[in-house]
PDB file of N, CA and C in Angstrom:
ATOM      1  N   UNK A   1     -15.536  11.938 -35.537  1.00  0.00           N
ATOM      2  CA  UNK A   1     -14.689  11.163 -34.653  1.00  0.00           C
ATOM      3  C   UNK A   1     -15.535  10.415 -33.626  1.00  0.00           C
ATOM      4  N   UNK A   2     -16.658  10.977 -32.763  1.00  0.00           N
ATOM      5  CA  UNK A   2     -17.225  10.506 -31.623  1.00  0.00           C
ATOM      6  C   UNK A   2     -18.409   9.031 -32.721  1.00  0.00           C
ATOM      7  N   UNK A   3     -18.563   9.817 -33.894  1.00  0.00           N
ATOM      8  CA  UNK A   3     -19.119   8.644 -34.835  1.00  0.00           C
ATOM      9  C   UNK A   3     -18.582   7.353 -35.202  1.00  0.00           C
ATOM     10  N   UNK A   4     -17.452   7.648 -35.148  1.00  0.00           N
ATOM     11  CA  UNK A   4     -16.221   5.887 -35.269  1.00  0.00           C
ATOM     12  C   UNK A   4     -16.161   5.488 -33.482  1.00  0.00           C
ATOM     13  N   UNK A   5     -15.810   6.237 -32.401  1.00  0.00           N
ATOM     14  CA  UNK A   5     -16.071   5.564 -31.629  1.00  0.00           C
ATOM     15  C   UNK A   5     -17.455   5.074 -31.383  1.00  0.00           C
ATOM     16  N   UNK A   6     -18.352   5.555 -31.446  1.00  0.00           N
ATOM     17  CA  UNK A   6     -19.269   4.824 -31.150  1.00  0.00           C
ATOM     18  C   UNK A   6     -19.665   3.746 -31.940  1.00  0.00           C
ATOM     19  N   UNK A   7     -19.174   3.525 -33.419  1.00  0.00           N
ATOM     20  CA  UNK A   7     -19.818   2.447 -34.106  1.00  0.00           C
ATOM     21  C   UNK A   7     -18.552   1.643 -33.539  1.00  0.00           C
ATOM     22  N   UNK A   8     -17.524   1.536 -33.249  1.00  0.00           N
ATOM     23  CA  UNK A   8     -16.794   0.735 -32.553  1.00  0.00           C
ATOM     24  C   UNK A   8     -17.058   0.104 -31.468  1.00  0.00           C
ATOM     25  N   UNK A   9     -17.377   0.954 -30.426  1.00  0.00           N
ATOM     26  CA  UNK A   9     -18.284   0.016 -29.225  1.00  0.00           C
ATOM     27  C   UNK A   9     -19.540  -0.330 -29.850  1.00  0.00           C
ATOM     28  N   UNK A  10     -20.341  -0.172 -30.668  1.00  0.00           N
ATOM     29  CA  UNK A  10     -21.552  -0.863 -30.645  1.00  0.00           C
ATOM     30  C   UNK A  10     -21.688  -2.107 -30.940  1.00  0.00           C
ATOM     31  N   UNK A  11     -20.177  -3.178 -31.384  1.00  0.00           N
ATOM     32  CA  UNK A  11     -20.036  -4.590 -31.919  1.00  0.00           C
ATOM     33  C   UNK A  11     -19.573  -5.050 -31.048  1.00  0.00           C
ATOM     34  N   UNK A  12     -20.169  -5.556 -30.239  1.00  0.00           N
ATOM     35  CA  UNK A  12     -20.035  -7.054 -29.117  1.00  0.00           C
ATOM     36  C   UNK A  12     -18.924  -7.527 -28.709  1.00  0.00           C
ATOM     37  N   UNK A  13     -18.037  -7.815 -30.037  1.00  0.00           N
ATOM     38  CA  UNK A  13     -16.951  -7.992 -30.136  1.00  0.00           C
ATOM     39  C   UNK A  13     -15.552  -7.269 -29.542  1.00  0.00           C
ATOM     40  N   UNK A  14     -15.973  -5.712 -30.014  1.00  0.00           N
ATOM     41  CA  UNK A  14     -15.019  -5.173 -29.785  1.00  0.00           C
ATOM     42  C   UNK A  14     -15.026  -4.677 -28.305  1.00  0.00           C
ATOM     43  N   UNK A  15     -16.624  -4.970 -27.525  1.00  0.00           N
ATOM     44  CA  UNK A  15     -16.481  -4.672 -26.206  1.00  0.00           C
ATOM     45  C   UNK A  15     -16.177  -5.716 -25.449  1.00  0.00           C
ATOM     46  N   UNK A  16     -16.160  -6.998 -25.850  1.00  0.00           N
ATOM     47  CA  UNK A  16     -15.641  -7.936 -25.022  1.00  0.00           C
ATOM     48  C   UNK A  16     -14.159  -7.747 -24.823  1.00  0.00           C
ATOM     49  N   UNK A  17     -13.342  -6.994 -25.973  1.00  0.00           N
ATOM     50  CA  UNK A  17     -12.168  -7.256 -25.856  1.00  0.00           C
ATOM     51  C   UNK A  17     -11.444  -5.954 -24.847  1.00  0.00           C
ATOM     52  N   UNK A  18     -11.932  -5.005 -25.436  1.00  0.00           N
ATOM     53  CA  UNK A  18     -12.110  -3.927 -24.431  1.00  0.00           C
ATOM     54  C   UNK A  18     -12.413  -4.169 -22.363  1.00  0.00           C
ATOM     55  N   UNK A  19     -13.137  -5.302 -22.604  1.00  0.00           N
ATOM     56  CA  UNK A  19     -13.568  -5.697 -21.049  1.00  0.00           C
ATOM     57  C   UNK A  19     -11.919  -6.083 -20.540  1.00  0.00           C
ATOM     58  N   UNK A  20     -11.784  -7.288 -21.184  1.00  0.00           N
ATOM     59  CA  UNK A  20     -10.614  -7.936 -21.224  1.00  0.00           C
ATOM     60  C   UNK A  20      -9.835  -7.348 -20.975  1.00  0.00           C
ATOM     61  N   UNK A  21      -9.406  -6.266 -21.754  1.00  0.00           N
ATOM     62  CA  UNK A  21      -8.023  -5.556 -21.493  1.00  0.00           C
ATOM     63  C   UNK A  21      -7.999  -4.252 -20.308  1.00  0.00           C
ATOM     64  N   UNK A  22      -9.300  -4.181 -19.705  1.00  0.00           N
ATOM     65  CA  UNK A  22      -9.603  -3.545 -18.938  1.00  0.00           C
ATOM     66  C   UNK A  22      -9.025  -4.312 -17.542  1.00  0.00           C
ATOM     67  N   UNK A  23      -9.654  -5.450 -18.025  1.00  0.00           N
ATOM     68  CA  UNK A  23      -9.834  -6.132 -16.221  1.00  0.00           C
ATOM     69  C   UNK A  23      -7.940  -6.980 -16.244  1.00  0.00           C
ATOM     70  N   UNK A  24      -7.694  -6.835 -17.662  1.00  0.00           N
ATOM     71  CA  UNK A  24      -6.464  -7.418 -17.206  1.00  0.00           C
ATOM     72  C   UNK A  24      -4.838  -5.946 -16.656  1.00  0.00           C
ATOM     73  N   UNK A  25      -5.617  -5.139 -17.042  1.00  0.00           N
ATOM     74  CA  UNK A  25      -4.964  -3.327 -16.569  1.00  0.00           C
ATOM     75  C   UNK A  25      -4.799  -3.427 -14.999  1.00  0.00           C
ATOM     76  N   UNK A  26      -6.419  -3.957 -14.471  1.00  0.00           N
ATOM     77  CA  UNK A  26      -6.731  -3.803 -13.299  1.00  0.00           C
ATOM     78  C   UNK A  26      -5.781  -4.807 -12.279  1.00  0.00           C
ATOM     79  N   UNK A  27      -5.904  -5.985 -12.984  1.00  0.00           N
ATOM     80  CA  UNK A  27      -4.799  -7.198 -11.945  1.00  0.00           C
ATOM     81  C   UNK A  27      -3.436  -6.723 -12.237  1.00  0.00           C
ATOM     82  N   UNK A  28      -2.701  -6.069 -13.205  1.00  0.00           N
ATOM     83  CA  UNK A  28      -1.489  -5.631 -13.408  1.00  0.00           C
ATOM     84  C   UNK A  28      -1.163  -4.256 -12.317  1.00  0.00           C
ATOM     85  N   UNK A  29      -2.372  -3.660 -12.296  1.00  0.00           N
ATOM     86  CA  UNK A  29      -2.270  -2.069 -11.130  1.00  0.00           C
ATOM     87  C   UNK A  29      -2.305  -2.993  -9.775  1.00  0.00           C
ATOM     88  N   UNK A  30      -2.683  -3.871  -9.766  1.00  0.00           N
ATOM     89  CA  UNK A  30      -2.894  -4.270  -8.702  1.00  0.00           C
ATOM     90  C   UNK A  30      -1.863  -5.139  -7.549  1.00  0.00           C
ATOM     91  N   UNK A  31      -1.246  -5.856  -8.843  1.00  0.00           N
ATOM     92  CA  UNK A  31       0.021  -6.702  -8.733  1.00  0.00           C
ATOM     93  C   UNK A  31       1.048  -5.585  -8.452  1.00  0.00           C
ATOM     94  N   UNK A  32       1.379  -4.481  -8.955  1.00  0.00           N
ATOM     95  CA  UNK A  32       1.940  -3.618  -9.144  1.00  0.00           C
ATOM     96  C   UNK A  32       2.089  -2.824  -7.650  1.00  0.00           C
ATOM     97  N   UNK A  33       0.926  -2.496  -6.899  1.00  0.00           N
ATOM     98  CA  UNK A  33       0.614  -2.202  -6.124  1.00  0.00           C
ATOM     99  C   UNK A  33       1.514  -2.863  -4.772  1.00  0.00           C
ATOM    100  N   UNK A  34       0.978  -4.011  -4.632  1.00  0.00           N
ATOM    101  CA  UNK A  34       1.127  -5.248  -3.871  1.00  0.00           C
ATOM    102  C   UNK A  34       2.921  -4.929  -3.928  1.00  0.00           C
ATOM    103  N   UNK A  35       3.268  -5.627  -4.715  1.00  0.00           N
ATOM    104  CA  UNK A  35       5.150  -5.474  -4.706  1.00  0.00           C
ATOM    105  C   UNK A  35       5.605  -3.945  -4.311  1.00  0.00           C
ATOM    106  N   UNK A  36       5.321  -2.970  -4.960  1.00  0.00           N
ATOM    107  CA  UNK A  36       5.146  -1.808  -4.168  1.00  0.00           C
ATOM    108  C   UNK A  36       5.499  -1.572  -2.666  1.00  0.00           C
ATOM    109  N   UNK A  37       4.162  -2.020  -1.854  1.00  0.00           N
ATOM    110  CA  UNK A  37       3.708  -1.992  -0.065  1.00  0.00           C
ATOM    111  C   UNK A  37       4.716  -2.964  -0.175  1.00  0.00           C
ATOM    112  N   UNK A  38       5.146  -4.372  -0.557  1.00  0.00           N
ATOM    113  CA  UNK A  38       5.745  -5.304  -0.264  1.00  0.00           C
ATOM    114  C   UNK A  38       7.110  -4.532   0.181  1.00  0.00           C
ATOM    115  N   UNK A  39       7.542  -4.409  -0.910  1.00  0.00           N
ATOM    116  CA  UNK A  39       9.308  -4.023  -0.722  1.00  0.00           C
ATOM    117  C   UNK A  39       9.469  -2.268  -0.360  1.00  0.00           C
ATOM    118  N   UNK A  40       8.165  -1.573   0.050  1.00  0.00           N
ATOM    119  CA  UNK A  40       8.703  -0.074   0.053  1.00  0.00           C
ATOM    120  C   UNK A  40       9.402  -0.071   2.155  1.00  0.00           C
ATOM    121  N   UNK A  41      10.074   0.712   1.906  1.00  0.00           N
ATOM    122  CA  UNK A  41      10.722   0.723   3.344  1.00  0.00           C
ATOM    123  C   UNK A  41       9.802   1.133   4.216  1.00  0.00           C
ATOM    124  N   UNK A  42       9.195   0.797   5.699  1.00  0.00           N
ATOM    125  CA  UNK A  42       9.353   0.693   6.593  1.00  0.00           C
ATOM    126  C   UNK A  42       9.520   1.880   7.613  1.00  0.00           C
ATOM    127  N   UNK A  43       8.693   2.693   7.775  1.00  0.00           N
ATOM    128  CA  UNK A  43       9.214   3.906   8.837  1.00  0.00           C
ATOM    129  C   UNK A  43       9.729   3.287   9.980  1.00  0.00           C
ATOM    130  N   UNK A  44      11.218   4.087  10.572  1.00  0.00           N
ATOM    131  CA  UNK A  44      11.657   3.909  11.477  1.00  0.00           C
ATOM    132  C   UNK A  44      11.183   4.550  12.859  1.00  0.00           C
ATOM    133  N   UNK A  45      10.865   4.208  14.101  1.00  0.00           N
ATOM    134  CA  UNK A  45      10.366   4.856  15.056  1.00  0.00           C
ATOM    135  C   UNK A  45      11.175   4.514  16.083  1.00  0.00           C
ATOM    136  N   UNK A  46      11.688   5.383  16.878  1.00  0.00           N
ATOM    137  CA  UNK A  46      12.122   6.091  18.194  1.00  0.00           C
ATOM    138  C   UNK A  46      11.880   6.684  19.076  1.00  0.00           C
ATOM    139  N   UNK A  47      11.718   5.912  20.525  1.00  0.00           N
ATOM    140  CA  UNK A  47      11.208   6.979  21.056  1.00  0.00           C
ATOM    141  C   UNK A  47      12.652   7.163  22.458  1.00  0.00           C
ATOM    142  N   UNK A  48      12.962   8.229  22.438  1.00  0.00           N
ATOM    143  CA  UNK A  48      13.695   8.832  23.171  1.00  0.00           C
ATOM    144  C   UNK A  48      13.299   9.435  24.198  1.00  0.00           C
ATOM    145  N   UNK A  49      14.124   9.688  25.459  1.00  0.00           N
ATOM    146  CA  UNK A  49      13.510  10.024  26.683  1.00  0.00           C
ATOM    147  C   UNK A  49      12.793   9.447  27.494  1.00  0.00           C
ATOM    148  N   UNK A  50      12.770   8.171  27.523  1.00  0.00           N
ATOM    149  CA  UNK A  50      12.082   7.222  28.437  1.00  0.00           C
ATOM    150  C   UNK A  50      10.530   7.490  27.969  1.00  0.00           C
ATOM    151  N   UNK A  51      10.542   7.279  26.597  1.00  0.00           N
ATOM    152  CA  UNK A  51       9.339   6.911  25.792  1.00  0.00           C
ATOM    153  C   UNK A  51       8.854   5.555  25.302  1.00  0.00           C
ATOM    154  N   UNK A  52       8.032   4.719  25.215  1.00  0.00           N
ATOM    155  CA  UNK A  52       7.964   3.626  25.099  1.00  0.00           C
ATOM    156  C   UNK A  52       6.806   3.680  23.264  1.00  0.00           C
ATOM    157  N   UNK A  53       7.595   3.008  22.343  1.00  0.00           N
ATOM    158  CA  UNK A  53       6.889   3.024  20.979  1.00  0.00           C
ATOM    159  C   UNK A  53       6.706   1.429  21.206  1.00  0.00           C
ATOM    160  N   UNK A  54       5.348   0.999  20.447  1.00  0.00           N
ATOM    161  CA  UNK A  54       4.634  -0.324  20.253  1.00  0.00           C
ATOM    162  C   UNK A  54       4.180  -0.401  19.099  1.00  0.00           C
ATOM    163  N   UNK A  55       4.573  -1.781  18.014  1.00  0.00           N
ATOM    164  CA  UNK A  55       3.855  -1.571  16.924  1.00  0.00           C
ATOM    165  C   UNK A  55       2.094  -1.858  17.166  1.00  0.00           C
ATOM    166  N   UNK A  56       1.474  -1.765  16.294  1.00  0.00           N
ATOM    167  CA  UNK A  56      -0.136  -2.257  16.151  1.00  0.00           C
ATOM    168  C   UNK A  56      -0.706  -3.541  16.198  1.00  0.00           C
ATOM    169  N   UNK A  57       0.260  -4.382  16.087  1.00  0.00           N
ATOM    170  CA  UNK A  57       0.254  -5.827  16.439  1.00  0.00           C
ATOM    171  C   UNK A  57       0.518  -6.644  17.277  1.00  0.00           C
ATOM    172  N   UNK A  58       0.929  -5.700  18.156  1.00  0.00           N
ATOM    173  CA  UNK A  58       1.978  -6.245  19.294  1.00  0.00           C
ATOM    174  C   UNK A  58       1.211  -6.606  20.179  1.00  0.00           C
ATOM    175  N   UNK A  59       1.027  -7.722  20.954  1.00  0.00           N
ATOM    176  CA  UNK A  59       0.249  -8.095  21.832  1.00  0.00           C
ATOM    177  C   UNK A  59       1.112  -8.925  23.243  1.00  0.00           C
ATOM    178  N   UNK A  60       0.595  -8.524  24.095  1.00  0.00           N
ATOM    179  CA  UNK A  60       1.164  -9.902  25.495  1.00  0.00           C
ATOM    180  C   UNK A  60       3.050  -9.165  25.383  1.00  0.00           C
ATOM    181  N   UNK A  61       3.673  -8.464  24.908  1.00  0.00           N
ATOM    182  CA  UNK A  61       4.673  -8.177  25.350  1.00  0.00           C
ATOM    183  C   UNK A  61       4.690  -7.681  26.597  1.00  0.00           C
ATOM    184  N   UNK A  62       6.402  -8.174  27.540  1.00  0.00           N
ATOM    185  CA  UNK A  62       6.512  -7.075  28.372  1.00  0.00           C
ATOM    186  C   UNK A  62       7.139  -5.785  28.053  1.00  0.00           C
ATOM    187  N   UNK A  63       6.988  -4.823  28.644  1.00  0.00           N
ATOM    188  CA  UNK A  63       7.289  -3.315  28.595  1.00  0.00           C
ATOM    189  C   UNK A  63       8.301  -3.727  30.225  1.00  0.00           C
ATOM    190  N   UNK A  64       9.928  -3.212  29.385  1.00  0.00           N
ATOM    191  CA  UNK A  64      10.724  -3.050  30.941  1.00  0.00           C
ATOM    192  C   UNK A  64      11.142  -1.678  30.623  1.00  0.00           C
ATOM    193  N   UNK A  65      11.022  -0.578  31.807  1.00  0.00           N
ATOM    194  CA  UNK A  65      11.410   0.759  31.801  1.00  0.00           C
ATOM    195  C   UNK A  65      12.313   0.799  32.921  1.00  0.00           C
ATOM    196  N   UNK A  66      13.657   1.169  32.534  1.00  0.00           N
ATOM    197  CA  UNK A  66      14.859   1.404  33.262  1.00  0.00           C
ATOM    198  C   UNK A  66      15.054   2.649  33.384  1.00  0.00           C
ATOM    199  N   UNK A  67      15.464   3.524  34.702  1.00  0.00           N
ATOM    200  CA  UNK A  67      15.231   4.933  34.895  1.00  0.00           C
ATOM    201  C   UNK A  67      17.218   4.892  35.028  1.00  0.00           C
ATOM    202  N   UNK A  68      17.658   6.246  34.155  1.00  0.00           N
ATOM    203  CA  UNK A  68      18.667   6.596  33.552  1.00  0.00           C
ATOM    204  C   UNK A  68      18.978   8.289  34.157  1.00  0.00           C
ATOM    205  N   UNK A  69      19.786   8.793  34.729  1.00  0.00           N
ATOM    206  CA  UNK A  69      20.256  10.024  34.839  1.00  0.00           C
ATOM    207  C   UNK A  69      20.096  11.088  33.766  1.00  0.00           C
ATOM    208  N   UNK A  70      19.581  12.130  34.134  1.00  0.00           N
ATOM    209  CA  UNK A  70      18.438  13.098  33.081  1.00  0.00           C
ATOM    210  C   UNK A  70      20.385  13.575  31.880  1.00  0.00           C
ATOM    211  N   UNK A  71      20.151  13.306  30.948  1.00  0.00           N
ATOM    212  CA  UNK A  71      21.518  14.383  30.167  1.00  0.00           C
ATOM    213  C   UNK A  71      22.083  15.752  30.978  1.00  0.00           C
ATOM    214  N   UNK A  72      23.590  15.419  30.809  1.00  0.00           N
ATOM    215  CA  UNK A  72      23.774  16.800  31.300  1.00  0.00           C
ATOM    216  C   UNK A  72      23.715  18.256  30.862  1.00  0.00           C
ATOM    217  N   UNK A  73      23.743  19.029  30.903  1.00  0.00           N
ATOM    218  CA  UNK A  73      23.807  19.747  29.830  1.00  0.00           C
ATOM    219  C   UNK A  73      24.751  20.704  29.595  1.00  0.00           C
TER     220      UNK A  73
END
């Protein structure tokens, strides 16, 4: 068995095509990937208690903090 694969890769031919279907696996995982991150949801964040959440991009916003009566309990 390891004797047919190897006389199989040893023709030029059959490793070019092999490349090919390699590198075209790779742009399909990849594409695949991409739409994936694209459309997967979004963690939601909250911050409660006069907590202030900021995404990682956020720049030059103002921050307004309004002080609220503690819950009763």
């Amino acid at each position: 068995m390891l004797d047919t694969v190897l006389a199989y890769l040893k023709d030029p031919a059959n490793r070019a095509i092999l490349a090919w279907l390699g590198g075209g696996l790779v742009i399909i995982a990849g594409g695949i990937w991409t739409v994936f991150k694209f459309f997967a949801a979004k963690p939601t964040i909250r911050a409660d208690g006069g907590g202030v959440v900021i995404g990682r991009d956020n720049t030059n916003s103002p921050i307004t903090i309004t002080t609220r009566p503690p819950p009763k309990p």
